[in-house]
N, C-alpha and C. Protein backbone atom coordinates (compact mmCIF):
# COMPACT_ATOMS: atom_id res chain seq x y z
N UNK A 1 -84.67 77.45 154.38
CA UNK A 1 -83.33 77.26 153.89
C UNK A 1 -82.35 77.53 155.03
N UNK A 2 -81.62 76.52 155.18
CA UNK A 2 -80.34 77.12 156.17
C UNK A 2 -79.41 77.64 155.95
N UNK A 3 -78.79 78.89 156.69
CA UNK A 3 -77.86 79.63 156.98
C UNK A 3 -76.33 78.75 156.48
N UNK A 4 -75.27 79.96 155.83
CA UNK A 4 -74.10 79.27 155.58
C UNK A 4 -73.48 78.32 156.75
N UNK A 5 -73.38 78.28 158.06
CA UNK A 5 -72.59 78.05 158.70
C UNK A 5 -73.62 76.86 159.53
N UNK A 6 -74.95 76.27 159.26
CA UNK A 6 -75.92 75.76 160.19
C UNK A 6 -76.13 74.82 158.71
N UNK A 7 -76.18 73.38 158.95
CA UNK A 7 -75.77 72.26 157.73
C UNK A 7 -77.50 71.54 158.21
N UNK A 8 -78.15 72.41 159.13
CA UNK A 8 -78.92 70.96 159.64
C UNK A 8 -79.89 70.47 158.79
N UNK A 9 -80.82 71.60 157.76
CA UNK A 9 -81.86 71.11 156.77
C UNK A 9 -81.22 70.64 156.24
N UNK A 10 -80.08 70.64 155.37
CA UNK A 10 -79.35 69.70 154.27
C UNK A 10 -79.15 68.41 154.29
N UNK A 11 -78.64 68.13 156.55
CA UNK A 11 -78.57 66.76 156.64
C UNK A 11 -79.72 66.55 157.28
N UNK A 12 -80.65 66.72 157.62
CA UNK A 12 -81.93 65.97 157.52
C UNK A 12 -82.80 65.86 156.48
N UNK A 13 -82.55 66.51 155.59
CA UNK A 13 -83.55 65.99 153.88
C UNK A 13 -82.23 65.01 153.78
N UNK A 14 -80.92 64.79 153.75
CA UNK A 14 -80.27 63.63 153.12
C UNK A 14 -80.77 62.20 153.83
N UNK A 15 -80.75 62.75 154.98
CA UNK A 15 -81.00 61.67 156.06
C UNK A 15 -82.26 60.71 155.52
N UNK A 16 -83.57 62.29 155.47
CA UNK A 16 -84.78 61.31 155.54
C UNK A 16 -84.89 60.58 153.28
N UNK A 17 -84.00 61.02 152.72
CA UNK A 17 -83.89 60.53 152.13
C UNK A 17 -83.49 59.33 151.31
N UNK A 18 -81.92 59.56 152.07
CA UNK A 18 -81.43 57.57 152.19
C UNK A 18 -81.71 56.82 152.85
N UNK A 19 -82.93 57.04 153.80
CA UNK A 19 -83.82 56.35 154.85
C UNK A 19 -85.08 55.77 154.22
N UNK A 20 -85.41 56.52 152.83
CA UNK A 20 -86.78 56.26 152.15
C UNK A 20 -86.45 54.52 151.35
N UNK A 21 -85.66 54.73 150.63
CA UNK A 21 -85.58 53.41 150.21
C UNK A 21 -83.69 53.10 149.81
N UNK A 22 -83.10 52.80 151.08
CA UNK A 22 -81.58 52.22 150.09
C UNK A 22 -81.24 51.29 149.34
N UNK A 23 -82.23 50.93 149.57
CA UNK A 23 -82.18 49.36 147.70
C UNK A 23 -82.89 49.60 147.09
N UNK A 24 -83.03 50.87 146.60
CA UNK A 24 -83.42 51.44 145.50
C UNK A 24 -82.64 51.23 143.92
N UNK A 25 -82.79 50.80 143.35
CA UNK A 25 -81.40 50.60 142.50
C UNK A 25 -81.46 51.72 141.31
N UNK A 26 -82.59 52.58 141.29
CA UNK A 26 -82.31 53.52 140.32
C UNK A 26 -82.15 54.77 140.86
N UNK A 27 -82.18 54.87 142.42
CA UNK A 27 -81.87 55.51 143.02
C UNK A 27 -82.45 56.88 142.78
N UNK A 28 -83.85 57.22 142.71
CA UNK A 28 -84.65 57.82 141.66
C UNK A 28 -84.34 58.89 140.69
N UNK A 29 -83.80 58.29 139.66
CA UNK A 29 -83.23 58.90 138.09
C UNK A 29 -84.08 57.91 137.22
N UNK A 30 -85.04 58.59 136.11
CA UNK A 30 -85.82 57.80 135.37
C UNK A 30 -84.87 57.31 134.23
N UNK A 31 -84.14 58.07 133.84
CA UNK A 31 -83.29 57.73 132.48
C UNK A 31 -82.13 57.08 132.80
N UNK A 32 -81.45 55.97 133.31
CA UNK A 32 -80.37 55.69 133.04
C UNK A 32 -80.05 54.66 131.89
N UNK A 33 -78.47 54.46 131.38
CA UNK A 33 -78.40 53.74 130.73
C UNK A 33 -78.15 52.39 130.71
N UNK A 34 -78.11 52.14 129.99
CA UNK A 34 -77.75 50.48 130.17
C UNK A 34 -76.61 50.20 131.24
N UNK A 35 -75.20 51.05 130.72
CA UNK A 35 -74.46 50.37 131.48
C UNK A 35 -74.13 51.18 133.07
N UNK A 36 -74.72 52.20 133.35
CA UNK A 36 -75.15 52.34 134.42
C UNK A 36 -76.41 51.72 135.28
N UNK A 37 -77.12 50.70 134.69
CA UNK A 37 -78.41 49.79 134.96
C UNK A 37 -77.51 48.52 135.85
N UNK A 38 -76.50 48.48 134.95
CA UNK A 38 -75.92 46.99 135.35
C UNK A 38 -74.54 47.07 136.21
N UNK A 39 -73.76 48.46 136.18
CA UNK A 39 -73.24 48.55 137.15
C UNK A 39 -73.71 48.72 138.81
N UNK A 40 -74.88 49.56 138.37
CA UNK A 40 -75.59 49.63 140.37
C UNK A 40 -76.08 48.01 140.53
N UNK A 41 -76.41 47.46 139.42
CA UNK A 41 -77.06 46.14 139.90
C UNK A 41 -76.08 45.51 140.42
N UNK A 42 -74.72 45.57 139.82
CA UNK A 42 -73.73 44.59 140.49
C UNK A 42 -73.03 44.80 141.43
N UNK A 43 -73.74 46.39 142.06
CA UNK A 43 -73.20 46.77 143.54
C UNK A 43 -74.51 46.55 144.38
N UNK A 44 -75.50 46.27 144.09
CA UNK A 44 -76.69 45.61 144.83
C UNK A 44 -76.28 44.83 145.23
N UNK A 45 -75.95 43.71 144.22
CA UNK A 45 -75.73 42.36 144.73
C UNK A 45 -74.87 42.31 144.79
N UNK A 46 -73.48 42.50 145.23
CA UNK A 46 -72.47 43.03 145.82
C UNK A 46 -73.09 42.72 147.47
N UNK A 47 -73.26 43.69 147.77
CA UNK A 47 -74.19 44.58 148.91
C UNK A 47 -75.20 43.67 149.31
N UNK A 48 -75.91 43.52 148.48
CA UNK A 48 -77.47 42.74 149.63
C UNK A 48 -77.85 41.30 149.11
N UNK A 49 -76.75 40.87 148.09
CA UNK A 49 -77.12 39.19 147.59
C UNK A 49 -76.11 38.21 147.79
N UNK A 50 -75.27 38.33 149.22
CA UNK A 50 -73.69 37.47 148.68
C UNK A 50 -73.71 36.03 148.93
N UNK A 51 -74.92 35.89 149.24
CA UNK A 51 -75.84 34.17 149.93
C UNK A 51 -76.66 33.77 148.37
N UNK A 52 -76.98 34.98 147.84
CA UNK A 52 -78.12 34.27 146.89
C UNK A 52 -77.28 33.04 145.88
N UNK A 53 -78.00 32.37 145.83
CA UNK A 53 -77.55 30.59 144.47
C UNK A 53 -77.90 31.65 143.18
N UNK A 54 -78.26 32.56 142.67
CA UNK A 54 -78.75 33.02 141.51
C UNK A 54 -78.14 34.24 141.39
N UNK A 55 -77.03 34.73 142.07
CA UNK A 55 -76.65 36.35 142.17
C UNK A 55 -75.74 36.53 140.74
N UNK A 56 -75.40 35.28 140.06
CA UNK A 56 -74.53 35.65 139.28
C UNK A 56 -74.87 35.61 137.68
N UNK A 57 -76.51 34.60 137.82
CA UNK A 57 -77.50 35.02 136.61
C UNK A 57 -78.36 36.20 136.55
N UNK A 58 -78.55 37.13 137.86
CA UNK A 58 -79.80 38.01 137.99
C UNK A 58 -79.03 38.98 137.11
N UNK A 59 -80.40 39.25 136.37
CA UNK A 59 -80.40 40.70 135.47
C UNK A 59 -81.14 41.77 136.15
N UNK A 60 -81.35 42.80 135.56
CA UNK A 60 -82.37 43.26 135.80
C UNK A 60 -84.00 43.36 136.25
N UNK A 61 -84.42 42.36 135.26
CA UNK A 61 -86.19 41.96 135.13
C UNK A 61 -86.14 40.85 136.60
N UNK A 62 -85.14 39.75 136.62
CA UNK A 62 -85.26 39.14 138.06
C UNK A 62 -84.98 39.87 139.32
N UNK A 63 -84.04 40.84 139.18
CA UNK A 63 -84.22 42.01 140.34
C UNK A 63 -85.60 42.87 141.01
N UNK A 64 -86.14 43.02 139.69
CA UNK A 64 -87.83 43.20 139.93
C UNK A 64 -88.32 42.30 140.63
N UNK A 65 -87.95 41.37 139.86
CA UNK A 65 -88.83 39.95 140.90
C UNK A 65 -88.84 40.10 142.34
N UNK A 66 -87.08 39.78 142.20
CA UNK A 66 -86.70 39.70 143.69
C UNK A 66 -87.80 40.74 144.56
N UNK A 67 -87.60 42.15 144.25
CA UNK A 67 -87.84 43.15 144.87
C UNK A 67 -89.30 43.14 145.17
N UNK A 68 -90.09 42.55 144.36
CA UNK A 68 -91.53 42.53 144.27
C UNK A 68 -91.95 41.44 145.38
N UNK A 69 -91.41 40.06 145.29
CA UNK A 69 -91.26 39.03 146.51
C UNK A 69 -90.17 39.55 148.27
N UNK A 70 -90.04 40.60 147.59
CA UNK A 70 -89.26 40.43 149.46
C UNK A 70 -90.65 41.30 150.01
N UNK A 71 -91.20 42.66 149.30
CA UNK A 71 -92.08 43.18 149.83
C UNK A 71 -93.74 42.71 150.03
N UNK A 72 -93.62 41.49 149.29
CA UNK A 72 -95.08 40.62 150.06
C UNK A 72 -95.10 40.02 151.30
């Protein structure tokens, strides 16, 4: 644990954390709700879809898709 005045474990677990996956979209929280489901989605694609032909039908379940086809 680090000392009050020494920040460095805090910012290297943040570090190696938003380094693990930033298009994560549940950002690992198992429970969210609906309309927190569909607000991060529409800052995803916001963020990492502003080319896609389909950014403005994707739900959820095609976000899977997506996500499942970029990592093959």
């Amino acid at each position: 644990m680090a000392c009050g005045g020494c920040t460095r474990r805090k910012t290297d677990y943040l570090a190696a954390r938003h380094a693990k996956d930033s298009r994560d979209l549940m950002g690992g929280y198992a429970n969210l709700t609906d309309r927190q489901i569909k607000s991060r989605l529409e800052n995803y694609k916001r963020r990492y879809c502003p080319d896609c032909v389909k950014r403005y039908d994707c739900d959820y379940s095609s976000y899977l898709e997506c996500k499942k086809n970029i990592k093959n």
